[in-house]
Protein backbone atom coordinates (compact mmCIF):
# COMPACT_ATOMS: atom_id res chain seq x y z
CA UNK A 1 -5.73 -1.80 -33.23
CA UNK A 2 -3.29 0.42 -31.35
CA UNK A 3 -2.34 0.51 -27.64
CA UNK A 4 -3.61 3.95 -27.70
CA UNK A 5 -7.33 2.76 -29.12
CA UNK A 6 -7.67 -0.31 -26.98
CA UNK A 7 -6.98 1.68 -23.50
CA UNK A 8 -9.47 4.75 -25.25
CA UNK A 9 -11.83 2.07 -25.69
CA UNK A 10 -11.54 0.16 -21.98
CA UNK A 11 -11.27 3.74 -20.34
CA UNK A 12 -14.65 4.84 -22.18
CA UNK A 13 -16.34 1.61 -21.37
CA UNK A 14 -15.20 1.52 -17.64
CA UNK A 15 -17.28 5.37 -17.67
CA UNK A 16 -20.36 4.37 -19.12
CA UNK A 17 -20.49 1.61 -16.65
CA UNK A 18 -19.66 4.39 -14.51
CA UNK A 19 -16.54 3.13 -12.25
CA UNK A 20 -15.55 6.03 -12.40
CA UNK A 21 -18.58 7.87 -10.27
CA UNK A 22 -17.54 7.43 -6.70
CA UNK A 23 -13.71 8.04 -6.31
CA UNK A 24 -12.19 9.79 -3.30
CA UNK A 25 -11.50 13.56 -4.12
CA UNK A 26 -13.98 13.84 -7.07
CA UNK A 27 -14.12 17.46 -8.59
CA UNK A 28 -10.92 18.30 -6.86
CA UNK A 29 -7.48 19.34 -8.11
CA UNK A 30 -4.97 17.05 -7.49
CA UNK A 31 -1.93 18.09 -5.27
CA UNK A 32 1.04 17.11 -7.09
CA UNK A 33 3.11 19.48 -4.46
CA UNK A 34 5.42 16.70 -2.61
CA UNK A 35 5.35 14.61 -5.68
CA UNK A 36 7.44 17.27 -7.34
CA UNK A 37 9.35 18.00 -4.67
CA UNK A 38 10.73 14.60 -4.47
CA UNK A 39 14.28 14.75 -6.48
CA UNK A 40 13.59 13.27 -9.66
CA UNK A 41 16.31 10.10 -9.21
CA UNK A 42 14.13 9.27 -5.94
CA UNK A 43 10.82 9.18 -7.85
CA UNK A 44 12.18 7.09 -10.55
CA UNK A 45 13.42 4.12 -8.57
CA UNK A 46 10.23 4.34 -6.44
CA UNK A 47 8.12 3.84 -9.69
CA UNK A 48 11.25 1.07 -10.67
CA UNK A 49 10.79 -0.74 -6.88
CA UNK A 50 6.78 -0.19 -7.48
CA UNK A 51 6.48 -1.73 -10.36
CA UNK A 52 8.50 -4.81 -9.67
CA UNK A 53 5.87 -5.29 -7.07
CA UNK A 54 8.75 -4.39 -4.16
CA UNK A 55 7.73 -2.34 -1.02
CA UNK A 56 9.54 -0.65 1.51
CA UNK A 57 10.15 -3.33 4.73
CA UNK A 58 7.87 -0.19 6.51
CA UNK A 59 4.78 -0.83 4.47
CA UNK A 60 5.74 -5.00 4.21
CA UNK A 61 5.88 -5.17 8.29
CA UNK A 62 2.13 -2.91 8.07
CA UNK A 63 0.90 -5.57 6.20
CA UNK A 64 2.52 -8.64 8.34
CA UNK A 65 0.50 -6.86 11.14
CA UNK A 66 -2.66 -6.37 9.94
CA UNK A 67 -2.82 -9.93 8.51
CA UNK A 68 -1.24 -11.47 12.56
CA UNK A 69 -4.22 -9.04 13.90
CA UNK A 70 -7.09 -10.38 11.40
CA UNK A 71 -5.77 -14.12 12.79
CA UNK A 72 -5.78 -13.40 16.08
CA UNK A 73 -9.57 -12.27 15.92
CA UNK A 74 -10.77 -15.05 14.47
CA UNK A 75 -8.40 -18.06 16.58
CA UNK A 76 -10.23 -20.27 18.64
CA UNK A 77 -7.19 -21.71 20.45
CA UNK A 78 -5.94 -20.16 23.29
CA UNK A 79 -2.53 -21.64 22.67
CA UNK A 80 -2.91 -20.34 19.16
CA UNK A 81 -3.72 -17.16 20.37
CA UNK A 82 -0.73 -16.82 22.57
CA UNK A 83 1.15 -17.77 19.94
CA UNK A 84 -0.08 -15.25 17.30
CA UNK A 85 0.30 -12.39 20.20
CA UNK A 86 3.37 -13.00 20.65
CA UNK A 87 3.99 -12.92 16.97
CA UNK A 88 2.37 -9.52 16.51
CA UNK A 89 4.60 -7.98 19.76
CA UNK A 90 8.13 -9.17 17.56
CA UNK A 91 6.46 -7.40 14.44
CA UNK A 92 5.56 -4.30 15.97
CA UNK A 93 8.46 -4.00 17.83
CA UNK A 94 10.60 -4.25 14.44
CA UNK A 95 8.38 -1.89 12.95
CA UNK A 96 8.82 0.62 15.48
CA UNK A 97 12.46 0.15 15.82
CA UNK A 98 12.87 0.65 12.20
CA UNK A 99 10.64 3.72 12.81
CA UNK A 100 13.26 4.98 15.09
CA UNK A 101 16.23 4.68 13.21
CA UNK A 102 14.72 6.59 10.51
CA UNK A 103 13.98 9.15 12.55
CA UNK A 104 17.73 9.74 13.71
């Protein structure tokens, strides 16, 4: 069986199941507008970078925080706590530096 048939066949099965159904912006045109506005080389090594699982430091340090947030919610330890807080300050303090620079 071809690539072509076997994804046919798992994207026709996934609809009658209907995963499909509920998917943000149903019925609406998609807005390809900043997509294609990107230069062409940019796009590229983002899909490169994407697909090696890489992400920019921006979205890595996003992720660092909400993972030091979801910790410090559920520590017990007040020494732990401290601890985690400060953690979260040095991350969101790089992440907003690195906002900065970008911005200049």
């Amino acid at each position: 069986m071809s690539l072509e048939k076997i994804v046919d066949t798992m994207i026709r099965d996934a609809m009658a199941r209907g995963e499909f159904e509920n998917l943000p912006g149903k019925g609406k045109p998609i807005d390809l507008t900043e997509y294609f506005n990107t230069p062409e080389d940019v796009r590229v090594a983002q899909a490169v970078l994407k697909n090696a699982g890489m992400v920019p430091v921006e979205i890595e340090l996003l992720q660092e925080i909400a993972v030091l947030k979801e910790l410090l919610g559920s520590a017990r330890d007040e020494s732990e706590r401290g601890k985690i807080r400060k953690a979260l300050k040095e991350k969101q303090l790089q992440f907003n530096l690195l906002l900065e620079r970008r911005k200049r």
